[in-house]
C-alpha atoms as a PDB file:
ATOM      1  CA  UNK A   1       0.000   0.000   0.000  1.00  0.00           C
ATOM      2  CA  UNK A   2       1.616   3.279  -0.763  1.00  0.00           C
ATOM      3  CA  UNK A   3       1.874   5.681   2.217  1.00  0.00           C
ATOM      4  CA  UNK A   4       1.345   9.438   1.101  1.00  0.00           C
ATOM      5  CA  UNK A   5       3.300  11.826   1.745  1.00  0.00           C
ATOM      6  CA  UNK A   6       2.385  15.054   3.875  1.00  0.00           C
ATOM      7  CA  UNK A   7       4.354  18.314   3.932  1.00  0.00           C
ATOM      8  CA  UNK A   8       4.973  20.245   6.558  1.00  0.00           C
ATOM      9  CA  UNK A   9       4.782  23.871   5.717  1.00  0.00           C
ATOM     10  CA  UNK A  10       7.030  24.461   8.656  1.00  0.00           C
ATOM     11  CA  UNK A  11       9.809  21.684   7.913  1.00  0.00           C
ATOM     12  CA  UNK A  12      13.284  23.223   6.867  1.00  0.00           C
ATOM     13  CA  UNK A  13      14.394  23.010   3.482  1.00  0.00           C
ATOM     14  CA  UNK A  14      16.696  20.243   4.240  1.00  0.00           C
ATOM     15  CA  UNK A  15      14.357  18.187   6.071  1.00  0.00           C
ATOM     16  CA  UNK A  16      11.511  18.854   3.269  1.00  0.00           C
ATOM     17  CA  UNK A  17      13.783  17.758   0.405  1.00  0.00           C
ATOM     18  CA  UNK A  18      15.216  14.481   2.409  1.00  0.00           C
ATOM     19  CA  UNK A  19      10.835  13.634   2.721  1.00  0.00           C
ATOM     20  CA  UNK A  20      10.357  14.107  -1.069  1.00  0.00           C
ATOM     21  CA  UNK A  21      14.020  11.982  -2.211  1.00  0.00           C
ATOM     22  CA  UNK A  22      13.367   9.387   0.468  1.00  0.00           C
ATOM     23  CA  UNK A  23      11.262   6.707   0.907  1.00  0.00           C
ATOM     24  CA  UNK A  24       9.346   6.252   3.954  1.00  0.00           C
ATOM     25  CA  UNK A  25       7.508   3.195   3.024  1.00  0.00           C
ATOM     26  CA  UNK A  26      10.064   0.470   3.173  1.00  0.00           C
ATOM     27  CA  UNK A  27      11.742  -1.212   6.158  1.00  0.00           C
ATOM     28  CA  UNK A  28      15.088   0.352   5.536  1.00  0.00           C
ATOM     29  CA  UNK A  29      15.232   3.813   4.660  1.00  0.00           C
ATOM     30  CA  UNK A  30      16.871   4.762   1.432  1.00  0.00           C
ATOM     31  CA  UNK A  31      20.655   6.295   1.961  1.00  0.00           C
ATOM     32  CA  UNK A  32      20.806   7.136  -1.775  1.00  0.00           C
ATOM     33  CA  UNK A  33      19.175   9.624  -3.606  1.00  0.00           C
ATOM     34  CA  UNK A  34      15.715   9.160  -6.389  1.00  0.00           C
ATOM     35  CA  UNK A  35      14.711   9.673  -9.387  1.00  0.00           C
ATOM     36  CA  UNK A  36      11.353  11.296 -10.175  1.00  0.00           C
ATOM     37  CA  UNK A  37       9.913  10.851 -13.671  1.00  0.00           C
ATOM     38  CA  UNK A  38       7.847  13.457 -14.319  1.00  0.00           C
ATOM     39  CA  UNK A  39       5.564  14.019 -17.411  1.00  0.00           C
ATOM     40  CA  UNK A  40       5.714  17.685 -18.479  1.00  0.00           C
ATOM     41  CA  UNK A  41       2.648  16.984 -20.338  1.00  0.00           C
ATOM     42  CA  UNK A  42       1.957  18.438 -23.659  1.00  0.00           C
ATOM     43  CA  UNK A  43       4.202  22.327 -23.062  1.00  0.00           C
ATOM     44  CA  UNK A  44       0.860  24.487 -21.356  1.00  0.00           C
ATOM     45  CA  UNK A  45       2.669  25.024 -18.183  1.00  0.00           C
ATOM     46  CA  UNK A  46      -1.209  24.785 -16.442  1.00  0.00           C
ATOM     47  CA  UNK A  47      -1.504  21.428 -17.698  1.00  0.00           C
ATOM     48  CA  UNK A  48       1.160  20.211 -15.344  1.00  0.00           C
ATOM     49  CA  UNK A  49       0.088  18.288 -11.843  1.00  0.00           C
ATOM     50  CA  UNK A  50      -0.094  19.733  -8.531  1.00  0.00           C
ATOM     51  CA  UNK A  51       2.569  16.835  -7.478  1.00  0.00           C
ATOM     52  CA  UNK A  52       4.924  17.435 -10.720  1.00  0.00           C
ATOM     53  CA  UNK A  53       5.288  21.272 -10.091  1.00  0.00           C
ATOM     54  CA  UNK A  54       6.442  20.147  -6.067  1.00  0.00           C
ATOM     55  CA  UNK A  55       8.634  17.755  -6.884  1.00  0.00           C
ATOM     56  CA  UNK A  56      10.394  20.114 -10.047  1.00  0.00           C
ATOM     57  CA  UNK A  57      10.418  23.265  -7.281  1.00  0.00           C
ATOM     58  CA  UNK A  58      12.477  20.300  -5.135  1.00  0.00           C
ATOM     59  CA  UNK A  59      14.884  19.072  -7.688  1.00  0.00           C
ATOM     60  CA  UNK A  60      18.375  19.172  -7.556  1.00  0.00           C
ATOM     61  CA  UNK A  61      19.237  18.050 -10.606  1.00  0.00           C
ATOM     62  CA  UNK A  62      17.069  18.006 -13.654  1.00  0.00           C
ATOM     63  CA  UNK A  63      17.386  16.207 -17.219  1.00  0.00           C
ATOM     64  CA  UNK A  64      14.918  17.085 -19.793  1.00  0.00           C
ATOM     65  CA  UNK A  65      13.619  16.661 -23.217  1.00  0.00           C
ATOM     66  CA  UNK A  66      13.182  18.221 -26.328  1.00  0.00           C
ATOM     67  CA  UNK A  67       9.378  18.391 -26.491  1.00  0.00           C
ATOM     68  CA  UNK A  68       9.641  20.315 -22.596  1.00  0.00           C
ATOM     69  CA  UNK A  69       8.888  23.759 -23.454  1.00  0.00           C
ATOM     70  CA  UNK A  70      10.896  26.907 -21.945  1.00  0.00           C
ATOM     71  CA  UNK A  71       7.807  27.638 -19.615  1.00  0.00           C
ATOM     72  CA  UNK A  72       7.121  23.934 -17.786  1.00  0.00           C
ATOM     73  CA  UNK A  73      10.935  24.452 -17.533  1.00  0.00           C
ATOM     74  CA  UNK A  74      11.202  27.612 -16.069  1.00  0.00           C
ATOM     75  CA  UNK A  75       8.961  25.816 -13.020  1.00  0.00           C
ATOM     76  CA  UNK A  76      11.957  24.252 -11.843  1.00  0.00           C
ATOM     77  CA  UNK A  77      13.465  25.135  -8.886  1.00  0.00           C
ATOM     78  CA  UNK A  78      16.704  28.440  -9.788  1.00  0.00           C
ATOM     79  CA  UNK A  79      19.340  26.502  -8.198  1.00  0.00           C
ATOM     80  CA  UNK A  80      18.396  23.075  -9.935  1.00  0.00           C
ATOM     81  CA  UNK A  81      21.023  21.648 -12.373  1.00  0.00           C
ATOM     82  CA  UNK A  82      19.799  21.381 -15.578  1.00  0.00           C
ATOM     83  CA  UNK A  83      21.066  18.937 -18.340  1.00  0.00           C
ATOM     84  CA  UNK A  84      19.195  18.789 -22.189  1.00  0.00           C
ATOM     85  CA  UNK A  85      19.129  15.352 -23.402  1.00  0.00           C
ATOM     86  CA  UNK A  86      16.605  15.899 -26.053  1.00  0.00           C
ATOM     87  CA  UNK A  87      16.082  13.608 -28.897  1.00  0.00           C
ATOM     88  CA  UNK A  88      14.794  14.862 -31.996  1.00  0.00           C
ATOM     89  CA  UNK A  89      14.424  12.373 -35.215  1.00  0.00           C
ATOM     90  CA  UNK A  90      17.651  11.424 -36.347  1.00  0.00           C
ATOM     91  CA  UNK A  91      19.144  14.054 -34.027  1.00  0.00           C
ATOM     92  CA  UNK A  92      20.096  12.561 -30.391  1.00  0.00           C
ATOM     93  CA  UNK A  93      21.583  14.350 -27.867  1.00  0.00           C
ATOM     94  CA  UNK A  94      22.822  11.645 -26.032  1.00  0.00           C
ATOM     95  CA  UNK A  95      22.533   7.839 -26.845  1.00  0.00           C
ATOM     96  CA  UNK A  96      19.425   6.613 -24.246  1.00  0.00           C
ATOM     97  CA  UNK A  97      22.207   4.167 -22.297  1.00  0.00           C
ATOM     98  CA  UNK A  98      24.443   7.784 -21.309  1.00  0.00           C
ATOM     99  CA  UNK A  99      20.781   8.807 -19.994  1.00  0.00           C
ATOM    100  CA  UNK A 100      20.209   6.284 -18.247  1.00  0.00           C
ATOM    101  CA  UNK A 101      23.731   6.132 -16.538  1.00  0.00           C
ATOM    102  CA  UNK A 102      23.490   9.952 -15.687  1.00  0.00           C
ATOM    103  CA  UNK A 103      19.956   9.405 -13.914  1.00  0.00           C
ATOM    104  CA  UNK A 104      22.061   6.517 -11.569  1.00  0.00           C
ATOM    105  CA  UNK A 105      25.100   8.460 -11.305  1.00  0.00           C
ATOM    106  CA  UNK A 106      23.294  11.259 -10.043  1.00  0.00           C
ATOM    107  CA  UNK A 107      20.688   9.892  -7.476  1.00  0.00           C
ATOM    108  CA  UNK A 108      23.466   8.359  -6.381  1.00  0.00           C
ATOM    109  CA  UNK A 109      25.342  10.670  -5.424  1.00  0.00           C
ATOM    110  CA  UNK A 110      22.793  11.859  -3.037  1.00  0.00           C
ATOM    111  CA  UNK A 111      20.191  13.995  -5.297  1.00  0.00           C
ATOM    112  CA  UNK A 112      16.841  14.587  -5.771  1.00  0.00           C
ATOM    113  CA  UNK A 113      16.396  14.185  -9.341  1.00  0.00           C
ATOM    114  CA  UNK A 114      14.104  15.013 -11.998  1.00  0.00           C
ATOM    115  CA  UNK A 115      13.727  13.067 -16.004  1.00  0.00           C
ATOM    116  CA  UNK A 116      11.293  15.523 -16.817  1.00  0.00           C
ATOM    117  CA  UNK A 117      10.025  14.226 -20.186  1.00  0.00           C
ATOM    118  CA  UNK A 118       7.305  15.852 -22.957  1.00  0.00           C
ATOM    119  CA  UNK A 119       3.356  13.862 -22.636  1.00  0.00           C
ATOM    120  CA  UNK A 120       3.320  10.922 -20.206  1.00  0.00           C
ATOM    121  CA  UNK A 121       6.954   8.879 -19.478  1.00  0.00           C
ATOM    122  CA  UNK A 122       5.351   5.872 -19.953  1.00  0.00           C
ATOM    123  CA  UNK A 123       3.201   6.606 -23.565  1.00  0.00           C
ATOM    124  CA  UNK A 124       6.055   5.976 -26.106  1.00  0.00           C
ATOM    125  CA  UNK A 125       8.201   7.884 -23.668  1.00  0.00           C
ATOM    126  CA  UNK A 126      10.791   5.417 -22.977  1.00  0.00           C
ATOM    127  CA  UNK A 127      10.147   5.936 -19.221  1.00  0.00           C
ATOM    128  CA  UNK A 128      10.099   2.431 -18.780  1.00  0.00           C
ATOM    129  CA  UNK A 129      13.654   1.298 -20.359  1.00  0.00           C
ATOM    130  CA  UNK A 130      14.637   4.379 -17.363  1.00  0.00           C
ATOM    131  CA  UNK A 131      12.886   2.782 -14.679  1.00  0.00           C
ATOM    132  CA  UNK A 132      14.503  -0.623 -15.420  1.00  0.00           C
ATOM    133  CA  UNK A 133      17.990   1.404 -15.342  1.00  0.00           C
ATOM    134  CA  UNK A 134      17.278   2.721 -12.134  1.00  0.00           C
ATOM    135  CA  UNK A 135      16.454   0.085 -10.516  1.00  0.00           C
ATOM    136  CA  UNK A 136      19.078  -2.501 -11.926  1.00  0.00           C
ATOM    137  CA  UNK A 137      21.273  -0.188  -9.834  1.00  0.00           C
ATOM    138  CA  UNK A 138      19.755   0.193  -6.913  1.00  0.00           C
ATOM    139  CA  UNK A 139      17.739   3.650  -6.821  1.00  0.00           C
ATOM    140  CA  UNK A 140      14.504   4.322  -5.463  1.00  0.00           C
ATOM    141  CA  UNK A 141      12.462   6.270  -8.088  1.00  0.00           C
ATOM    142  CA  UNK A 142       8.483   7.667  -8.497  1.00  0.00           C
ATOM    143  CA  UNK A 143       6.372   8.234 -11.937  1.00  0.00           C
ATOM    144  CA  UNK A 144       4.387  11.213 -11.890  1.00  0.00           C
ATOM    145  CA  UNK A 145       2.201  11.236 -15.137  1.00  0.00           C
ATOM    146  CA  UNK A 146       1.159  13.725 -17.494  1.00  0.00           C
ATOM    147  CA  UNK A 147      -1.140  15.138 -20.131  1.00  0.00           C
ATOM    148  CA  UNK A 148      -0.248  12.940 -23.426  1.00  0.00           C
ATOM    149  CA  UNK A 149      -0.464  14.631 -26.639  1.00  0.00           C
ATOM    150  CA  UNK A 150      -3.507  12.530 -27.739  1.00  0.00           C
ATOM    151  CA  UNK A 151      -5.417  13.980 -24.559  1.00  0.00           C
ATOM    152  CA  UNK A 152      -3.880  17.440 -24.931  1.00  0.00           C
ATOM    153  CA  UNK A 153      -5.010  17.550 -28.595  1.00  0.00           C
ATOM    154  CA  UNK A 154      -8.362  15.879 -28.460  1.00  0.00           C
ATOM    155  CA  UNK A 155      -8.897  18.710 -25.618  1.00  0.00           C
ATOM    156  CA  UNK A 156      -7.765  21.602 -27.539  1.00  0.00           C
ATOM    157  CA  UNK A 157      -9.291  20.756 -30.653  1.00  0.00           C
ATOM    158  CA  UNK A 158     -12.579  19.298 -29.415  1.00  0.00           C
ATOM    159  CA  UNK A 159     -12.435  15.959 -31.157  1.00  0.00           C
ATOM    160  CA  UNK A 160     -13.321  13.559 -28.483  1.00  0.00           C
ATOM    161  CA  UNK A 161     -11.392  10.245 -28.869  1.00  0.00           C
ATOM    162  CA  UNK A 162     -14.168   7.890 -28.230  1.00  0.00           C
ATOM    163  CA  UNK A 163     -17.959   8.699 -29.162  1.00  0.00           C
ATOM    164  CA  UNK A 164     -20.400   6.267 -28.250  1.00  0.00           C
ATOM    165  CA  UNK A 165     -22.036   6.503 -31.578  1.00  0.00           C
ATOM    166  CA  UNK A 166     -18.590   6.407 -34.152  1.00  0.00           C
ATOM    167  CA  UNK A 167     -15.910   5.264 -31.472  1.00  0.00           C
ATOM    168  CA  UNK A 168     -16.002   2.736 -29.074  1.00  0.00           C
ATOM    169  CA  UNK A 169     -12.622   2.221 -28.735  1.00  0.00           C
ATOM    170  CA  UNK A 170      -9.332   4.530 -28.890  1.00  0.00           C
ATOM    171  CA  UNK A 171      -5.596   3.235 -29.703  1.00  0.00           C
ATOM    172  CA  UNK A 172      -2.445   4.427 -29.546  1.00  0.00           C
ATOM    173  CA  UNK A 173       0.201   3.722 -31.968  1.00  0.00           C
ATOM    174  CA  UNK A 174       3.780   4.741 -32.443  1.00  0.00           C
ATOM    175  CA  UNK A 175       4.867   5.503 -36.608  1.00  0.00           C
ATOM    176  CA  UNK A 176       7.997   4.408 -35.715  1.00  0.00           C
ATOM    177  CA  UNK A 177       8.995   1.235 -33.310  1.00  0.00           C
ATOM    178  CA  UNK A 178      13.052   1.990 -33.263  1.00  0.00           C
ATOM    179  CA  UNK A 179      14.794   4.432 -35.197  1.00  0.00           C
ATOM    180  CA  UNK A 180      14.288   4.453 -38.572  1.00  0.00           C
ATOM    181  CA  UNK A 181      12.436   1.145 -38.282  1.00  0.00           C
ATOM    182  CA  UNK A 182       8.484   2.371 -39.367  1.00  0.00           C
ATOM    183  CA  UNK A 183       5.565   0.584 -37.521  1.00  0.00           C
ATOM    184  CA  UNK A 184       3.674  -0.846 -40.797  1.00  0.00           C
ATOM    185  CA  UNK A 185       1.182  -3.144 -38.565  1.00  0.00           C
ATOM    186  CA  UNK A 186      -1.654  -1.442 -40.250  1.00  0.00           C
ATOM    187  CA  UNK A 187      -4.087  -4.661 -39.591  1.00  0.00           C
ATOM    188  CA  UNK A 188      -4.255  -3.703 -36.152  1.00  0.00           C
ATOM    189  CA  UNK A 189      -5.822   0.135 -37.374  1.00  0.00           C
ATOM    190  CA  UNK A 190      -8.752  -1.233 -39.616  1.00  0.00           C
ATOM    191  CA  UNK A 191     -11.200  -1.114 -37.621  1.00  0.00           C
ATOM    192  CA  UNK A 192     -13.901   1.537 -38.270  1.00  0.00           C
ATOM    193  CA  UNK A 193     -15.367   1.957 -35.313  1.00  0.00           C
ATOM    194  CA  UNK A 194     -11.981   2.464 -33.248  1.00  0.00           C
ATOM    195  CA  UNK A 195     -10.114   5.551 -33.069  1.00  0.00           C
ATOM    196  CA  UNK A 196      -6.337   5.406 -33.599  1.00  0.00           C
ATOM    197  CA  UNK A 197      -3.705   8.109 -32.756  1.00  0.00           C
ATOM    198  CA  UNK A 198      -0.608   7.919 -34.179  1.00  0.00           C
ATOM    199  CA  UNK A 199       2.223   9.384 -32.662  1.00  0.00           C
ATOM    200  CA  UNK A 200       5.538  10.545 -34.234  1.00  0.00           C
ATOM    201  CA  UNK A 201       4.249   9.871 -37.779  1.00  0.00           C
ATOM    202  CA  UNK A 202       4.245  13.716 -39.456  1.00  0.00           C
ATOM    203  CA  UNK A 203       7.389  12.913 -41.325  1.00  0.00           C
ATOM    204  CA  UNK A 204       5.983   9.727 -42.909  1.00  0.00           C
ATOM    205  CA  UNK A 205       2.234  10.433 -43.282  1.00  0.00           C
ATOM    206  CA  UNK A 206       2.134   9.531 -46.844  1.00  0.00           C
ATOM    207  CA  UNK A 207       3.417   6.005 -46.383  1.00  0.00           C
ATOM    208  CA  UNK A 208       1.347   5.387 -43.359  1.00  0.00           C
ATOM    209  CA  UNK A 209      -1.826   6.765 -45.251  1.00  0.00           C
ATOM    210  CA  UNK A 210      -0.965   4.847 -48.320  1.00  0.00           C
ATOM    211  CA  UNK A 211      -0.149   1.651 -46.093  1.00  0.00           C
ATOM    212  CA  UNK A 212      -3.792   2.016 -44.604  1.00  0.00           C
ATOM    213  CA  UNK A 213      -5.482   2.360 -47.464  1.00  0.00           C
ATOM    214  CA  UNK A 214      -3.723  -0.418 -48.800  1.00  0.00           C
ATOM    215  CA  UNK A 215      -4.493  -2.865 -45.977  1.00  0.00           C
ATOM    216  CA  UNK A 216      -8.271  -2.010 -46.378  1.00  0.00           C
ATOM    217  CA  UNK A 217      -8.804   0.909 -44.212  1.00  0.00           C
ATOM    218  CA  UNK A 218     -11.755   3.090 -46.048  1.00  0.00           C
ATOM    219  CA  UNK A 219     -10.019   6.071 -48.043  1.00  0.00           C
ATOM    220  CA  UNK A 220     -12.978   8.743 -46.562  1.00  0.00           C
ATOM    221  CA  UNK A 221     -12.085   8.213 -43.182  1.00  0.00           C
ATOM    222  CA  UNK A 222     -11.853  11.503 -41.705  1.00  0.00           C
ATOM    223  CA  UNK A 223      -8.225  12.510 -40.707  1.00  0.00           C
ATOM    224  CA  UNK A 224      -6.392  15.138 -38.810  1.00  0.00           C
ATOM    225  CA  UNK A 225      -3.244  16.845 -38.160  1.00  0.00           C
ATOM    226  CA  UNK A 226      -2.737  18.343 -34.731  1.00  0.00           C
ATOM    227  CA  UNK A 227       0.165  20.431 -34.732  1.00  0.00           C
ATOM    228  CA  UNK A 228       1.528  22.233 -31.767  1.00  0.00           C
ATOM    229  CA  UNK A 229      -1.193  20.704 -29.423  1.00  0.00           C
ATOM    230  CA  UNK A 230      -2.514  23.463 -26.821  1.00  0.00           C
ATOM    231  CA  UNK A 231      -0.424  25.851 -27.249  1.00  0.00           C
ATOM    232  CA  UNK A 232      -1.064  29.237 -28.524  1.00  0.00           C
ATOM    233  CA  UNK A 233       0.705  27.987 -31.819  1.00  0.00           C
ATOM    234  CA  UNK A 234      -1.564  24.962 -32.208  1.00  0.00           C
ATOM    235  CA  UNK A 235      -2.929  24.338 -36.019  1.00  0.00           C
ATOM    236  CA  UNK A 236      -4.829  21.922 -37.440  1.00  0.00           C
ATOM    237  CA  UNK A 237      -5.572  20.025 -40.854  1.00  0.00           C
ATOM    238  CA  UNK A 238      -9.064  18.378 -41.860  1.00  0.00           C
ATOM    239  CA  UNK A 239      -9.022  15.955 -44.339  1.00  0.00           C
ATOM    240  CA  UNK A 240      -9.496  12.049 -45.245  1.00  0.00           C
ATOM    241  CA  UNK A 241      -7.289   9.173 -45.348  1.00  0.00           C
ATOM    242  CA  UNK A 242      -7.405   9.687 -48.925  1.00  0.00           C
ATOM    243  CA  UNK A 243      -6.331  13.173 -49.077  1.00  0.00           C
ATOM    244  CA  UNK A 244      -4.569  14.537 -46.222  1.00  0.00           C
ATOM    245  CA  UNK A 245      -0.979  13.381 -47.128  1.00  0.00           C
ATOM    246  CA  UNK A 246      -1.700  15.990 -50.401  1.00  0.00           C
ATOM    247  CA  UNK A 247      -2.222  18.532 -47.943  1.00  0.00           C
ATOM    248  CA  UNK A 248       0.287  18.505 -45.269  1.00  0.00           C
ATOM    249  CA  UNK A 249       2.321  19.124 -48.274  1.00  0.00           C
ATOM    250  CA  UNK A 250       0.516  22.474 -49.235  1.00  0.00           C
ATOM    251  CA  UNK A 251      -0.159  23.192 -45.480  1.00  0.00           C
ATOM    252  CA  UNK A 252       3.337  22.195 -44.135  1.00  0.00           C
ATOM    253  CA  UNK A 253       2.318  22.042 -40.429  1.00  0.00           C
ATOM    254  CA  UNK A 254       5.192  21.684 -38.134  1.00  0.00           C
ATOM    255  CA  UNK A 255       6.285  19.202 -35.356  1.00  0.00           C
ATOM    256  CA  UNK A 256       5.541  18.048 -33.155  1.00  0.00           C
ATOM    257  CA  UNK A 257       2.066  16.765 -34.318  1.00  0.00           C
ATOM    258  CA  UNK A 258      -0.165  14.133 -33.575  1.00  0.00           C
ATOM    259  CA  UNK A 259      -2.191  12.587 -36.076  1.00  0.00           C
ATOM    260  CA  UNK A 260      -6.156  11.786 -35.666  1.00  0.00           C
ATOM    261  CA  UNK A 261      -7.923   8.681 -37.734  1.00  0.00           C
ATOM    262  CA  UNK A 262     -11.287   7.687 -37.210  1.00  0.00           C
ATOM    263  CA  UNK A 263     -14.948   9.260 -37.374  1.00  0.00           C
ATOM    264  CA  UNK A 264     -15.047  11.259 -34.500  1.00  0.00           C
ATOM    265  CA  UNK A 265     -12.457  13.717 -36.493  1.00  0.00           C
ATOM    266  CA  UNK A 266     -15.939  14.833 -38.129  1.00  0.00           C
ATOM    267  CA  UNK A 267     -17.081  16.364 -34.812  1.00  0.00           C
ATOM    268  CA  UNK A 268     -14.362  19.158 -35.460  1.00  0.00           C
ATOM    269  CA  UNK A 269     -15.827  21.369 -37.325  1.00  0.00           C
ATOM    270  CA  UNK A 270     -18.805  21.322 -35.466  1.00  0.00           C
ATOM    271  CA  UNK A 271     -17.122  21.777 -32.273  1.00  0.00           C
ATOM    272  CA  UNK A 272     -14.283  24.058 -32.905  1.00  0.00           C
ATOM    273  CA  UNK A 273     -16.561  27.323 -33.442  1.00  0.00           C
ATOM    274  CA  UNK A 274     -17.449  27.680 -29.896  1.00  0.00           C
ATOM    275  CA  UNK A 275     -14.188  26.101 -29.074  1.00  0.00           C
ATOM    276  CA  UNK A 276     -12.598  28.721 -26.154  1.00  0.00           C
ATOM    277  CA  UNK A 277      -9.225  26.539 -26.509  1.00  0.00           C
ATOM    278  CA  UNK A 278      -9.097  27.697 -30.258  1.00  0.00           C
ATOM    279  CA  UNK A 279      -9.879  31.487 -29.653  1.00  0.00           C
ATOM    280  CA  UNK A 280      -7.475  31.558 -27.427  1.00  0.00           C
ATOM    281  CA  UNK A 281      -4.944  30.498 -30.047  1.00  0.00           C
ATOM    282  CA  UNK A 282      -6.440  33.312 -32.140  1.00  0.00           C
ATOM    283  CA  UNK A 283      -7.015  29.918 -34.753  1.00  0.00           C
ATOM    284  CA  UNK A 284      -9.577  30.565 -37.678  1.00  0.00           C
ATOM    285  CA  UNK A 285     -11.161  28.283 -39.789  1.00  0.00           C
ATOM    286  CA  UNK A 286     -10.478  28.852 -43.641  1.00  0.00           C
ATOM    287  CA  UNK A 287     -13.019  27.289 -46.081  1.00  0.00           C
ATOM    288  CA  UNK A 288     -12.150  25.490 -49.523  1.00  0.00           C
ATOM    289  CA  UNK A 289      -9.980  28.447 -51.534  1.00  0.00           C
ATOM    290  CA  UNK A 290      -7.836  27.314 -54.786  1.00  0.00           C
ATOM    291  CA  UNK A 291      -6.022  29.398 -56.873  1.00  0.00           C
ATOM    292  CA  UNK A 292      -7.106  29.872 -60.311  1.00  0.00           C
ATOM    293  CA  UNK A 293      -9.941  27.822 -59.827  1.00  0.00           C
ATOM    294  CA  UNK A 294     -13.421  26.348 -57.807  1.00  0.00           C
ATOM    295  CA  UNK A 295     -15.050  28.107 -54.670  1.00  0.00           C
ATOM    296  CA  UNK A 296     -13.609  30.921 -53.194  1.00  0.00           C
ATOM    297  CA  UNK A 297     -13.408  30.845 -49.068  1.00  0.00           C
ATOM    298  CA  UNK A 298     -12.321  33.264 -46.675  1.00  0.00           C
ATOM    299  CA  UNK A 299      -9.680  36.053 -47.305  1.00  0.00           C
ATOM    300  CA  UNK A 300      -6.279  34.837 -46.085  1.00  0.00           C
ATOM    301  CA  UNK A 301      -4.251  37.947 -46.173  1.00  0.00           C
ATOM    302  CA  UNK A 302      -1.686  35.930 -48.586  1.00  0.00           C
ATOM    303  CA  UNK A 303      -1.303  34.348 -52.007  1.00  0.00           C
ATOM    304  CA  UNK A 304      -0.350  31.075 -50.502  1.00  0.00           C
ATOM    305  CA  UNK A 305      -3.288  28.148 -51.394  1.00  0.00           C
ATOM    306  CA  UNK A 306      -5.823  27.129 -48.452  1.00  0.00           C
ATOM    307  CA  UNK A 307      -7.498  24.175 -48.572  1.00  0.00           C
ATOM    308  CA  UNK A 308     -10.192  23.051 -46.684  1.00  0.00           C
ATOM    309  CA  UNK A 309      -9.537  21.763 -43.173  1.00  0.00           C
ATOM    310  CA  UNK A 310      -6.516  24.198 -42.431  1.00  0.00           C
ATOM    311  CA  UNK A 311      -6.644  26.454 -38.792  1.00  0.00           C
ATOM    312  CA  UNK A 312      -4.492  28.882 -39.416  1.00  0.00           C
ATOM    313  CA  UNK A 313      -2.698  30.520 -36.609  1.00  0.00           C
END
């Protein structure tokens, strides 16, 4: 049974830090340091837990990713130690086994430290293969979750991942199961009434759109882009399986992004009107506009071509 932990608002720093870095639920109290892995969730600073933000204000040392934006960081206590070991694709930081021997090396050596990692550690955020690290050497450590980008950007965009009428079911996939090695399970993703979320799959959305229609999935399923999920750069694309590979290309959203599959994505654009999370991003929706040619939508302020489904930001 896990024993919580109550602060004492009186307790000196010292005595504060050595409750949060050690144990008080096993027979022999801890002499080393932890490691708390934290989810950052998806960069809104106010999407963070209560318990993440008091444990980051506590840290001693902190290592971080590339998806942790400059404001969940900036929560971190002044004095902490800071260390980047983002990984981009194809750009690493640090090989994942130097991670994991900095996380040991410095919990033991007496801190309280912090993996503080974009989304949830343990939703294709490795925070696993850390744990097993840790604890192959000896260190006490606690997960603290956070927001994953398929919550953060059904939230934001107001396309609910399951629907009793369209989806019973949600699932998460990674595009990619090592590096460079693309996921192409697609006949695990055919089924219509299921919602599937692909993660880390921008860069190769016209294989894994081609793959799916391929393996049987219907070409009209609706589709989306989520790009920059809840924050005030957030953008999204509208389209169908069929067509939405064509318009990244025009659209050219950036990463990160999440992508959206399944029937629910056509709750969007009845949603996203009254949608406070997309005024606040200043986001518009642009209807069909072509140059040269066909219905003409919404001024854009540009010459460059807007096709249905884009937010602009």
């Amino acid at each position: 049974m896990t024993k919580a932990i109550q602060l004492d608002p009186t307790l000196s720093q010292s005595a504060l830090k050595n409750k949060l870095t050690r144990p008080d639920d096993v027979s022999n109290p801890a002499t080393k340091g932890a490691v708390y892995l934290v989810g950052a969730g998806s960069g809104d600073p106010e999407l963070l837990t209560l318990k993440a933000y008091r444990v980051m204000q506590q840290a001693d040392v902190v290592l971080y990713d590339s998806l942790v934006s400059q404001d969940v960081l900036d929560l971190c206590h002044p004095s902490a130690t800071k260390v980047f070991v983002g990984k981009r694709c194809n750009n690493h930081a640090m090989p994942q086994a130097d991670i994991n021997q900095l996380l040991v090396r410095y919990a033991q050596a007496g801190n309280c430290v912090v993996r503080l990692k974009g989304g949830d550690p343990f939703i294709f955020g490795r925070g696993g293969e850390e744990l097993q690290a840790v604890v192959d050497n000896g260190v006490y450590f606690e997960s603290i979750p956070g927001v994953t980008a398929a919550s953060a950007a059904a939230s934001s965009t107001g396309i609910p991942l399951t629907h009793r009428q369209c989806a019973q079911s949600v699932k998460f996939v990674t595009a990619f199961k090592k590096t460079n090695c693309p996921n192409q399970d697609y006949s695990e993703m055919l089924e219509p009434s299921q919602t599937v979320v692909l993660y880390m799959g921008l860069n190769r959305l016209a294989g894994l759109t081609e793959g799916l229609m391929q393996a049987g999935r219907d070409q009209l399923t609706p589709f989306a882009v989520v790009s920059h999920a809840s924050l005030p750069t957030q953008q999204v694309l509208i389209g169908t399986l069929q067509d939405i590979a064509s318009k990244q290309a025009m659209a050219k959203l950036p990463t990160p992004a999440l992508l959206i599959m399944g029937d629910v994505v056509n709750l969007y654009q009845q949603l996203s009107h009254f949608n406070l999370a997309d005024q606040r991003a200043q986001s518009r929706f642009i209807t069909e506009q072509y140059k040269g040619h066909g219905r003409k939508g919404l001024e854009t302020g540009s010459d460059e071509t807007v096709i249905e489904g884009d937010l602009v930001v």
